[in-house]
Protein backbone atom coordinates (compact mmCIF):
# COMPACT_ATOMS: atom_id res chain seq x y z
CA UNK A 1 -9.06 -5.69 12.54
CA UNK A 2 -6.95 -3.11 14.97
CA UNK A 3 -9.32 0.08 14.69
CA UNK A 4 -6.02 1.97 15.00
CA UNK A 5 -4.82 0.40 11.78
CA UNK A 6 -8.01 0.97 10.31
CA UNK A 7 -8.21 4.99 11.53
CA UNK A 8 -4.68 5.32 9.95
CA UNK A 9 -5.68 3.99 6.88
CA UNK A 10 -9.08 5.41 5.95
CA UNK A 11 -6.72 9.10 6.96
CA UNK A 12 -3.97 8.21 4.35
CA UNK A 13 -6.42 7.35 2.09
CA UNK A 14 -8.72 10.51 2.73
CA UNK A 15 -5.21 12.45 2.54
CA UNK A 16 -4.31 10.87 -1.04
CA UNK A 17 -7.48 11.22 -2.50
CA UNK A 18 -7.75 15.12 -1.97
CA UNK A 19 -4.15 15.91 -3.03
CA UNK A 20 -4.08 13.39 -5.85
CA UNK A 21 -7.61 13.53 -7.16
CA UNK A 22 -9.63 16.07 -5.86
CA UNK A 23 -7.09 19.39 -5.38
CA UNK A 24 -6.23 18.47 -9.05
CA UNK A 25 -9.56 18.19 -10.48
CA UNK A 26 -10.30 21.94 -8.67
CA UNK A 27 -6.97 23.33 -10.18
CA UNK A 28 -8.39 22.01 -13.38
CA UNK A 29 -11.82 23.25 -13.23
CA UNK A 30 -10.09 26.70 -12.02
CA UNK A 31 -13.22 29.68 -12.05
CA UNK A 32 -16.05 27.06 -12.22
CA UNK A 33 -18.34 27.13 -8.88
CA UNK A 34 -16.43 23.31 -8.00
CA UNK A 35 -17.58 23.76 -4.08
CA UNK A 36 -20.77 22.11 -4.29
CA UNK A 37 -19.06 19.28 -6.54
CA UNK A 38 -16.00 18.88 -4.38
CA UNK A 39 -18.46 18.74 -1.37
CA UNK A 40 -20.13 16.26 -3.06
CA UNK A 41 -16.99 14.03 -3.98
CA UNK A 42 -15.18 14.05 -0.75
CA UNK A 43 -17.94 12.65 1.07
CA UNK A 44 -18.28 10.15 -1.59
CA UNK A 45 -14.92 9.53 -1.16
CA UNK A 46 -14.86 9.83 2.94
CA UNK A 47 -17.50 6.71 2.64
CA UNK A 48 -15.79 5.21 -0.25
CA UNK A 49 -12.56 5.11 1.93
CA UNK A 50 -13.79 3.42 4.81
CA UNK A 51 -14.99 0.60 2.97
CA UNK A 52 -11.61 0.23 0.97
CA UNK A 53 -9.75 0.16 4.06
CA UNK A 54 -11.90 -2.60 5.51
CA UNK A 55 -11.60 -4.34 2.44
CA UNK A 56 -7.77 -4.05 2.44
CA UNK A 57 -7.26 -5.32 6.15
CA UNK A 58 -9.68 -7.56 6.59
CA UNK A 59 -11.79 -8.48 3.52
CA UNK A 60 -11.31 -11.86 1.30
CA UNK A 61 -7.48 -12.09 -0.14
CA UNK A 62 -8.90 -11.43 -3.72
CA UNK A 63 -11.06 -8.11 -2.18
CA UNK A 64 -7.48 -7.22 -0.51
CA UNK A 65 -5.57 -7.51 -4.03
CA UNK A 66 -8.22 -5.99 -6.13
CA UNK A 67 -8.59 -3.09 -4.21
CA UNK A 68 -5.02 -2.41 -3.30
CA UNK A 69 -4.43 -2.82 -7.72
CA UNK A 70 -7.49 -0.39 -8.26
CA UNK A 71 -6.01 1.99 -5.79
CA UNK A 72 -2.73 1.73 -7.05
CA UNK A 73 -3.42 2.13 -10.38
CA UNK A 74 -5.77 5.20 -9.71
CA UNK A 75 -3.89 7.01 -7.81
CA UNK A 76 -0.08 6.12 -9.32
CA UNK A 77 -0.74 6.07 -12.78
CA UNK A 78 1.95 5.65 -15.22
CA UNK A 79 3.13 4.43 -18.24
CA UNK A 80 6.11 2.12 -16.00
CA UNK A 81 5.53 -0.75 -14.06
CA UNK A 82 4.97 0.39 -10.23
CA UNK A 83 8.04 1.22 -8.60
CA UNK A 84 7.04 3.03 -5.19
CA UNK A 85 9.92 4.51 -2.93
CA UNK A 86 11.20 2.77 0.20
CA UNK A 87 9.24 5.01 2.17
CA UNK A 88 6.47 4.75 0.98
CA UNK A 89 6.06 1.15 2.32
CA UNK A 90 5.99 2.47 5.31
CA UNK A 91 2.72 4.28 5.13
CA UNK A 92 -0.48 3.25 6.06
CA UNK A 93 -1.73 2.16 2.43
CA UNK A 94 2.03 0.74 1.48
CA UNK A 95 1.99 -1.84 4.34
CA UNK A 96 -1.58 -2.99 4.24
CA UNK A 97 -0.60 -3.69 0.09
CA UNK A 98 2.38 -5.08 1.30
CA UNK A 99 0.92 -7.57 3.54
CA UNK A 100 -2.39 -7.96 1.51
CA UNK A 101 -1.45 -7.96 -2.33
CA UNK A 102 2.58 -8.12 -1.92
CA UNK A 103 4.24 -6.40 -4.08
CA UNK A 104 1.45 -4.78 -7.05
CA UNK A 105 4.41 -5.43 -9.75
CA UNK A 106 6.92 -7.52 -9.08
CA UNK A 107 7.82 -11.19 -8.81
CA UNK A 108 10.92 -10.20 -7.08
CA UNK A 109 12.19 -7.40 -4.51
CA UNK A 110 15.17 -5.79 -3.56
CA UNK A 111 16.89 -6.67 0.10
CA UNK A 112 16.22 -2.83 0.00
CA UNK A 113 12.56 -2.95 -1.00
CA UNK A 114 11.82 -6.45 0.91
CA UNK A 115 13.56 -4.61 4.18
CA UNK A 116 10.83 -1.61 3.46
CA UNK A 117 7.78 -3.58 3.33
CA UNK A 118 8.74 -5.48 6.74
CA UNK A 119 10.16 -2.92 8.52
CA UNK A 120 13.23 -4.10 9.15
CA UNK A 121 17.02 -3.83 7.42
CA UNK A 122 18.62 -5.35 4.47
CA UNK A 123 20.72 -7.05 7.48
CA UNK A 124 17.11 -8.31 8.45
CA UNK A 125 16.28 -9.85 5.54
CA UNK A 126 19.79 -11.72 4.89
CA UNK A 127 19.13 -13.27 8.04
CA UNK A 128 15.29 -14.19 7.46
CA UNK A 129 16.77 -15.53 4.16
CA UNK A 130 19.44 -17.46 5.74
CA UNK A 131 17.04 -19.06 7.92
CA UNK A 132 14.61 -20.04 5.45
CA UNK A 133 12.17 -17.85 6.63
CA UNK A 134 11.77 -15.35 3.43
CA UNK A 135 12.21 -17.14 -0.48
CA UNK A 136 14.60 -15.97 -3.29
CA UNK A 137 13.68 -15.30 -6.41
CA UNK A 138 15.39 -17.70 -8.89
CA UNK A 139 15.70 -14.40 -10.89
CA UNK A 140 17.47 -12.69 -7.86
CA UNK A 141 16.64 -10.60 -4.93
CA UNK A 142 13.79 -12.06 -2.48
CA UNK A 143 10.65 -13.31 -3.78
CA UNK A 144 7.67 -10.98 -3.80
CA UNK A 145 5.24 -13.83 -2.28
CA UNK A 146 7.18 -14.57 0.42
CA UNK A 147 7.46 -11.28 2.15
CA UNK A 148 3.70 -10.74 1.75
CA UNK A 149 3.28 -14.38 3.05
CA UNK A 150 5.22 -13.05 6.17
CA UNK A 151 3.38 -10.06 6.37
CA UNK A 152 0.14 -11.84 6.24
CA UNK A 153 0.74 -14.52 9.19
CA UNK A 154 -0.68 -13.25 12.42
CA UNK A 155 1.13 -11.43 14.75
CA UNK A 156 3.39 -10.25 11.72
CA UNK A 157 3.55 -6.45 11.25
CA UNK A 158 5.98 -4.18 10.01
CA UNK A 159 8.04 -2.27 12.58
CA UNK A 160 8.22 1.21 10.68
CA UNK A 161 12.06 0.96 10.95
CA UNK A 162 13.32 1.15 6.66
CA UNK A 163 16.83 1.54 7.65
């Protein structure tokens, strides 16, 4: 495991967590005394968050994919399938689901979306395509499983780049 992948992770993690669980739940309780509760919770949560990110880089594939679905689910809920933004694959959490799960809800990707969760162009992915290197989807677009496949060979990271 990279530590530096690891520190970036348990941070975006920590980050979601407090504005999508815990600055929500203080709104919510509004006058109540929450500080000894939120106290409490975030360093649940600060522990919780180390051991999902070592989970999600380095744990058993079925570890990886259930914890990247429980923390998908938990903190995206919604009554439509999963549909993240290009950028967010480029985040911390988005690229260790990418590379550890694939994609949480789909068979098949965009050259868009496939291009996000490798870092690279649509350009990029023709070619990886043309060369046999990435699978289509018989449905269209680029199959889910291979770009996680890629992501998950060693060596293989994303670049950051979603252009």
């Amino acid at each position: 495991m990279s530590t530096e992948r690891h520190v970036a992770l348990v941070d975006d993690l920590r980050r979601l967590m407090r504005t999508r669980l815990l600055d929500p739940l203080e709104i919510l309780l509004g006058e109540a005394d929450t500080g000894d509760t939120t106290a409490v919770l975030e360093a649940a949560l600060r522990i919780q968050c180390e051991a999902w990110a070592a989970r999600l880089l380095d744990g058993t594939d079925a570890a990886a994919r259930a914890t990247a679905a429980r923390l998908v689910s938990a903190l995206y809920p919604g009554d439509d399938a999963f549909d993240p933004p290009r950028e967010w694959w480029s985040t911390p959490l988005g690229r260790a689901v990418a590379a550890r799960a694939g994609h949480p809800t789909a068979e098949s990707v965009s050259y868009a979306t496939a291009g996000a969760m490798l870092g690279i162009t649509r350009q990029g992915v023709a070619d990886l395509l043309t060369r046999g290197k990435l699978d289509r989807h018989p449905d269209g677009g680029v199959s889910a499983a291979s770009v996680s496949a890629r992501l998950s060979r060693p060596g293989t990271r994303p670049t950051g780049s979603t252009r």
